[in-house]
Protein backbone atom coordinates (compact mmCIF):
# COMPACT_ATOMS: atom_id res chain seq x y z
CA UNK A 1 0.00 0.00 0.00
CA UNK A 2 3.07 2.05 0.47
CA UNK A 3 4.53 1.67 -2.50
CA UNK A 4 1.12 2.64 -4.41
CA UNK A 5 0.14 5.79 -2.09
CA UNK A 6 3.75 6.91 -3.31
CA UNK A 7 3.74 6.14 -7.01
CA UNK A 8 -0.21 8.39 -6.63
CA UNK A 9 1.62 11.26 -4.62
CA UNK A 10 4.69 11.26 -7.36
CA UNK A 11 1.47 10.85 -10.15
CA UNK A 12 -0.12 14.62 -8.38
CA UNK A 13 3.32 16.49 -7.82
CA UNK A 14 4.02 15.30 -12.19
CA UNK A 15 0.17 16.51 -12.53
CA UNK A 16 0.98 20.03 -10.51
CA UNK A 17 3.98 20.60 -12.41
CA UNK A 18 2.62 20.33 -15.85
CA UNK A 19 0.34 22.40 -15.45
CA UNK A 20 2.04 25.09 -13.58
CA UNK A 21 4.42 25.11 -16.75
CA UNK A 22 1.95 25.66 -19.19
CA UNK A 23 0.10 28.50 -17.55
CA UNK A 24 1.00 30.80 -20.31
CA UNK A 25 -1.47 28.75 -22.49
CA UNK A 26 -4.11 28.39 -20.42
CA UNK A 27 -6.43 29.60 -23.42
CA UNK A 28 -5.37 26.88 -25.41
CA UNK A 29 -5.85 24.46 -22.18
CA UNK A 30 -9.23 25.54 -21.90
CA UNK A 31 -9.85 25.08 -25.80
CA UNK A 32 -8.44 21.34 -25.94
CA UNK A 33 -10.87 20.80 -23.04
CA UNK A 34 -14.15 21.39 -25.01
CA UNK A 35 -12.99 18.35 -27.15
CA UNK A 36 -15.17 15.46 -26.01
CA UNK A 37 -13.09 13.22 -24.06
CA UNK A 38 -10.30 15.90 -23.39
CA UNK A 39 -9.45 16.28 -19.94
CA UNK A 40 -7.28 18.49 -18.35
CA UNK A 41 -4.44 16.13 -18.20
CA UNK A 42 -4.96 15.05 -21.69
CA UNK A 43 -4.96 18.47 -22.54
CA UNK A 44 -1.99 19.56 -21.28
CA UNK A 45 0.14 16.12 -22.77
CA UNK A 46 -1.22 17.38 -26.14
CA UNK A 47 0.20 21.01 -25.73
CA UNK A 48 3.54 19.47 -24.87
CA UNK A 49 3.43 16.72 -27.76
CA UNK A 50 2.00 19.23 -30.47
CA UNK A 51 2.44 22.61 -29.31
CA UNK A 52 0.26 25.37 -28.99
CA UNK A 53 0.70 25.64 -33.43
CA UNK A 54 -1.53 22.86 -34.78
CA UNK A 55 -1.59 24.60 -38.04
CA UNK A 56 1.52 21.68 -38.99
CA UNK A 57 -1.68 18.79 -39.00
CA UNK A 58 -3.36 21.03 -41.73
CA UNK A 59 -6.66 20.55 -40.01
CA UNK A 60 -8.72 18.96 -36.96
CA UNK A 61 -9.73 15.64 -38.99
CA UNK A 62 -5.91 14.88 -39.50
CA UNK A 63 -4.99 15.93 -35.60
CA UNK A 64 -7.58 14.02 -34.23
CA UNK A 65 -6.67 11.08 -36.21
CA UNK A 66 -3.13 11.45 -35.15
CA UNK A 67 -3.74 11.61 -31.87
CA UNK A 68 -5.95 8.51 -32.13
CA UNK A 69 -9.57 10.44 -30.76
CA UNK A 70 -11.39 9.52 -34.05
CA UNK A 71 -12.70 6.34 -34.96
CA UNK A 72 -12.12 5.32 -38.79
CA UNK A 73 -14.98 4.53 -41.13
CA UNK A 74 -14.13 1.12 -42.72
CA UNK A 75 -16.92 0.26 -45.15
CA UNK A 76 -16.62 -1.57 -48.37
CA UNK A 77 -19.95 -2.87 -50.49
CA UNK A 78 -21.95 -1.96 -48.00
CA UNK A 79 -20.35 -3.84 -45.04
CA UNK A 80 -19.02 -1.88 -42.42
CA UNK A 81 -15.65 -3.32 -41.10
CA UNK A 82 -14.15 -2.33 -37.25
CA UNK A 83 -13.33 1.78 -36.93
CA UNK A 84 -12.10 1.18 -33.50
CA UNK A 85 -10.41 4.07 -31.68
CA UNK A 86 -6.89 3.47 -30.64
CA UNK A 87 -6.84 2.05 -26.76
CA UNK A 88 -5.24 5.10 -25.27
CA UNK A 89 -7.82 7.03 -27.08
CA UNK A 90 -10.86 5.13 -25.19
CA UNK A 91 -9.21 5.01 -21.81
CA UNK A 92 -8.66 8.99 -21.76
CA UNK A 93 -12.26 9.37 -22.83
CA UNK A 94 -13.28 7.11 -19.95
CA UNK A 95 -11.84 9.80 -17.26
């Protein structure tokens, strides 16, 4: 029990200090946010993947694909195959 109440407290203090770094884009925290299954966390691990310039994706279909949000649309004579969303993708929406 130890051992996990540490590995939570070292889990807040990372948490704390990620976000304390990217106060000077809070607006674009608060934009990622509005993204279904975006949390705050998830927001700020895209701003320090991506960046606050997105513009280098060209536009949101290809950035949410990238980072694995959207589900594909697999359909060939009129049988529609998996579109599954990457497994990281469904455990951050899950939070």
């Amino acid at each position: 029990m130890a051992h996990i109440e540490e590995l939570e407290a070292r889990r807040g203090r990372f948490e704390q200090t990620l976000v304390e770094g990217l106060t000077a884009w809070t607006p674009q925290l608060v934009l990622l946010q509005t993204i279904p299954g975006i949390d705050r966390m998830s927001a700020a691990m895209l701003l320090v993947e991506i960046g606050k310039d997105m513009q280098a994706f060209g536009n949101a279909e290809k950035l949410s694909s990238w980072v694995g949000i959207c589900p594909g649309s697999n359909e060939s004579a009129g049988k529609r195959k998996s579109g599954k969303i990457r497994r990281c993708a469904r455990e951050s929406a899950r939070r």
